[in-house]
C-alpha atoms as a PDB file:
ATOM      1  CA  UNK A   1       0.000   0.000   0.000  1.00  0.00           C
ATOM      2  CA  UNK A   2       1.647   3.341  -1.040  1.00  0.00           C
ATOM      3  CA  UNK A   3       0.643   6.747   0.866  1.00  0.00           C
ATOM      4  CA  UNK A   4       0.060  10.018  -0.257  1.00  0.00           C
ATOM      5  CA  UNK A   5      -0.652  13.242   0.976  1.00  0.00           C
ATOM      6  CA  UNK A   6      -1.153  16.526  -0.368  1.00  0.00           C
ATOM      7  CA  UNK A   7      -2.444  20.031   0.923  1.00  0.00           C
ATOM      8  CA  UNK A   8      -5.903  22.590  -0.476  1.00  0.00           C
ATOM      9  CA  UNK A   9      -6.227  25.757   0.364  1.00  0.00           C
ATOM     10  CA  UNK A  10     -10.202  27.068   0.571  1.00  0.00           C
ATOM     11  CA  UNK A  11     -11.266  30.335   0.334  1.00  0.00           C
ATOM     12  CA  UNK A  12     -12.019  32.045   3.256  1.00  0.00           C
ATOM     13  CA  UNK A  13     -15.443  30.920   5.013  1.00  0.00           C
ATOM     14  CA  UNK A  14     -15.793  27.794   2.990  1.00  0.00           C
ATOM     15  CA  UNK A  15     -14.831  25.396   5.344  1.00  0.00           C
ATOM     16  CA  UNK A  16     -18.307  24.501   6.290  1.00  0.00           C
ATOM     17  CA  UNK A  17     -19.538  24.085   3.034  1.00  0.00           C
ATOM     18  CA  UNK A  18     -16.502  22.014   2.087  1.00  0.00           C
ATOM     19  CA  UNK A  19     -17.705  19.699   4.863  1.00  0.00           C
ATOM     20  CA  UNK A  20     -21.223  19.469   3.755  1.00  0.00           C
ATOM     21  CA  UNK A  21     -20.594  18.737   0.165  1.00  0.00           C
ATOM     22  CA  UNK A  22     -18.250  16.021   1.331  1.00  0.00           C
ATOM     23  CA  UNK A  23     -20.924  14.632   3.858  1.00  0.00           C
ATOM     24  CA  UNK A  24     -23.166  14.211   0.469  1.00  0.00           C
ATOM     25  CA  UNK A  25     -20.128  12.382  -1.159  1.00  0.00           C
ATOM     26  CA  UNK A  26     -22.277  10.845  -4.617  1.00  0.00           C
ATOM     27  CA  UNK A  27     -22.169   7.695  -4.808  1.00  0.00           C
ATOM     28  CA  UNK A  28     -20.823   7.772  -8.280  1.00  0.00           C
ATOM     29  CA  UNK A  29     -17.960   9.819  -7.298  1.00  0.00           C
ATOM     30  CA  UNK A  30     -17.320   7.068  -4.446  1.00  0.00           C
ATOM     31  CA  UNK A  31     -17.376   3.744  -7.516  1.00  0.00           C
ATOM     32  CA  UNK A  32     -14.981   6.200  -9.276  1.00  0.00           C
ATOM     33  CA  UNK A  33     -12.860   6.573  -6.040  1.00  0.00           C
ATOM     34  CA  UNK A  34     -12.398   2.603  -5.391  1.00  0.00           C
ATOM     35  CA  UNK A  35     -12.552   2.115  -9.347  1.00  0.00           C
ATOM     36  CA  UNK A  36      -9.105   4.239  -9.358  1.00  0.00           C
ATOM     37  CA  UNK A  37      -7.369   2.130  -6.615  1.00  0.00           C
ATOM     38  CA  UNK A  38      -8.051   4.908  -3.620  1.00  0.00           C
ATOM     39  CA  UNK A  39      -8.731   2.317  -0.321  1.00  0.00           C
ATOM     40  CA  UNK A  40      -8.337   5.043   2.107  1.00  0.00           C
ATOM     41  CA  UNK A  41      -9.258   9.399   1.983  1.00  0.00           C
ATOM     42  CA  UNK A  42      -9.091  11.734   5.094  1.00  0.00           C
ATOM     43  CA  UNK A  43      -9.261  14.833   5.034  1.00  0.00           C
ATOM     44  CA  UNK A  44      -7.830  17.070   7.738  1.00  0.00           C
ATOM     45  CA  UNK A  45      -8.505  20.902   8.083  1.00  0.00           C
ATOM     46  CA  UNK A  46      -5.975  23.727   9.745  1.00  0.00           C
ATOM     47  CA  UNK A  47      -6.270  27.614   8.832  1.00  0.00           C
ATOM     48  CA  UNK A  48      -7.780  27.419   5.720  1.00  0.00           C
ATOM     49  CA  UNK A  49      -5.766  24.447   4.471  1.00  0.00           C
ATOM     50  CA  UNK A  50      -7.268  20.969   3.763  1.00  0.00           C
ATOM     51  CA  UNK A  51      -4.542  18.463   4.701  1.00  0.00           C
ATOM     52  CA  UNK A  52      -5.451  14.723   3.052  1.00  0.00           C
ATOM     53  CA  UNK A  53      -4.397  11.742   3.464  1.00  0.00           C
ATOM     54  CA  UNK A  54      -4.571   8.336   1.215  1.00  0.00           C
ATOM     55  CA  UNK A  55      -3.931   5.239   1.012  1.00  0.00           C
ATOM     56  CA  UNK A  56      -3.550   4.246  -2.263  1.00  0.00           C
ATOM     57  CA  UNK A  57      -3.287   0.723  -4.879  1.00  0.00           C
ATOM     58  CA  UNK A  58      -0.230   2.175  -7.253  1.00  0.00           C
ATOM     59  CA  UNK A  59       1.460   5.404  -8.218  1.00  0.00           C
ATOM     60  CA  UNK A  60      -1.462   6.386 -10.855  1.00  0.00           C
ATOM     61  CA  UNK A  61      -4.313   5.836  -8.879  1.00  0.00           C
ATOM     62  CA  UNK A  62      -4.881   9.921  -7.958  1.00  0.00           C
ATOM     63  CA  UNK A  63      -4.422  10.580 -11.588  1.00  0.00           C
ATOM     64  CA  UNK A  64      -6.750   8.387 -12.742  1.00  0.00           C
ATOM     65  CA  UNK A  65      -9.023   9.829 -10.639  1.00  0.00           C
ATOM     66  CA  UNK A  66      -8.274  13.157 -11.606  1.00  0.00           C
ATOM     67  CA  UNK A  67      -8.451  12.423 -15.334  1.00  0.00           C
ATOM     68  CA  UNK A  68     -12.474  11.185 -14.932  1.00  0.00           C
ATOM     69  CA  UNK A  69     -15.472  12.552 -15.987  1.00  0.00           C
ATOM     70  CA  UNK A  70     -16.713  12.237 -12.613  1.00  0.00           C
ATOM     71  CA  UNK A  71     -14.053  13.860 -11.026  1.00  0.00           C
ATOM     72  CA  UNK A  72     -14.460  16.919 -13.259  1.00  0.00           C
ATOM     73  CA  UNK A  73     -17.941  17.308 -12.166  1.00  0.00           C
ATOM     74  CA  UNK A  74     -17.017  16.728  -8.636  1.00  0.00           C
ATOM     75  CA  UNK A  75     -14.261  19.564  -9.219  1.00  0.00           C
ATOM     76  CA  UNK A  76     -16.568  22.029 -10.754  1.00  0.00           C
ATOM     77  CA  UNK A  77     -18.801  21.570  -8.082  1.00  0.00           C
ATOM     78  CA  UNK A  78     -15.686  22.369  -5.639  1.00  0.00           C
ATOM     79  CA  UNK A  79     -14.865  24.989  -7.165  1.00  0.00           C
ATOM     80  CA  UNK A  80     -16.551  28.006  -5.556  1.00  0.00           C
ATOM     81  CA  UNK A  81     -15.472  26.808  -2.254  1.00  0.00           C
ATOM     82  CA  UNK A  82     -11.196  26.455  -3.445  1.00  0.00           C
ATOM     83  CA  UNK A  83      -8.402  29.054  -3.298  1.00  0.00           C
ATOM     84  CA  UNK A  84      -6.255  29.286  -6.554  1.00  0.00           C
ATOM     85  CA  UNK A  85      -3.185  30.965  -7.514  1.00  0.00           C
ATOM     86  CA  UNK A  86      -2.510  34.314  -9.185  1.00  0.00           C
ATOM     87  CA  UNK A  87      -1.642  31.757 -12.427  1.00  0.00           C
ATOM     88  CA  UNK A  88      -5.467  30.141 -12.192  1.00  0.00           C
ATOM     89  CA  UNK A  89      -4.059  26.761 -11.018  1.00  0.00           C
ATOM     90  CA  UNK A  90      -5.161  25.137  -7.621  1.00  0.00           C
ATOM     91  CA  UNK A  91      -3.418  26.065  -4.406  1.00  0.00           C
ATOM     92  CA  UNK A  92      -2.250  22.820  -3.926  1.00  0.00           C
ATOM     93  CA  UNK A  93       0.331  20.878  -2.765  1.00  0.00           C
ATOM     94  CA  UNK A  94       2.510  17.517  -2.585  1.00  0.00           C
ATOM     95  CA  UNK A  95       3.728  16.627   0.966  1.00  0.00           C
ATOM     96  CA  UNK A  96       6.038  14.401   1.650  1.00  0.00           C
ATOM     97  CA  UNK A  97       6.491  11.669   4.210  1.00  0.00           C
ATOM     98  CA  UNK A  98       9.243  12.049   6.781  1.00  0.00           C
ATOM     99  CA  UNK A  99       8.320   9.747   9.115  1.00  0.00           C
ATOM    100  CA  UNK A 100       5.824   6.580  10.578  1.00  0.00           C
ATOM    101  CA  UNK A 101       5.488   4.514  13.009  1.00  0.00           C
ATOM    102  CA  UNK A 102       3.346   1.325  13.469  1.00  0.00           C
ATOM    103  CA  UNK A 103       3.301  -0.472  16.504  1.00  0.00           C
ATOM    104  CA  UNK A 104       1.279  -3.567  17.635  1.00  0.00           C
ATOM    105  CA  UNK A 105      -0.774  -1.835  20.194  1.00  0.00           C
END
C-alpha cells in the first residue's frame, strides 16, 4: 500500500460548506474513487488548508481519478469553495512523508 498526501487551500469561510458537500459524497464519485485504486481518503482541516491523506493501490491511482469525468464534475462543483493561484491553477500541494510509526498496540 503506497501513501500520499497533499495540501488545499479554501477560500475564506468555505470550510463549512466544504464539509457538507463532502458529507453528500455521490455515490458515483465514491465507484470512481475505489474504481481508481483509492482504499483510504481523510481529510484534515488547519487555517484554511485541507490536509489529506490516502492510502492508495499504485502510483497512478490519484491521476486516474483526476483524469475522470466524474471527477471533473465533482471539481466544478468544488470549485466556488477552493483558493487558486494568481496563475489560475489550484493552491495545492505535494507533501512528503518524513516519518511513521506502526506499533502492535
Amino acid at each position: 500500500m503506497i501513501r500520499k498526501a497533499f495540501t488545499l487551500r479554501l477560500k475564506p469561510g468555505a470550510l463549512q460548506e466544504y464539509i457538507d458537500r463532502h458529507e453528500a459524497i455521490w455515490p458515483e464519485m465514491v465507484a470512481e474513487i475505489e474504481k481508481s485504486g483509492i482504499k483510504v481518503m481523510t481529510a484534515f482541516h488547519h487555517d484554511g488548508t485541507i490536509f489529506y491523506y490516502s492510502e492508495v493501490e499504485d502510483e497512478g491511482s490519484w491521476d486516474r481519478l483526476w483524469a475522470s469525468p466524474v471527477h471533473d464534475r465533482w471539481a466544478e462543483h468544488f470549485k466556488p469553495l477552493i483558493a487558486f493561484k494568481d496563475d489560475g491553477t489550484l493552491d495545492t500541494g505535494d507533501l512528503q512523508e518524513v516519518w511513521r510509526l506502526e506499533t502492535g498496540a
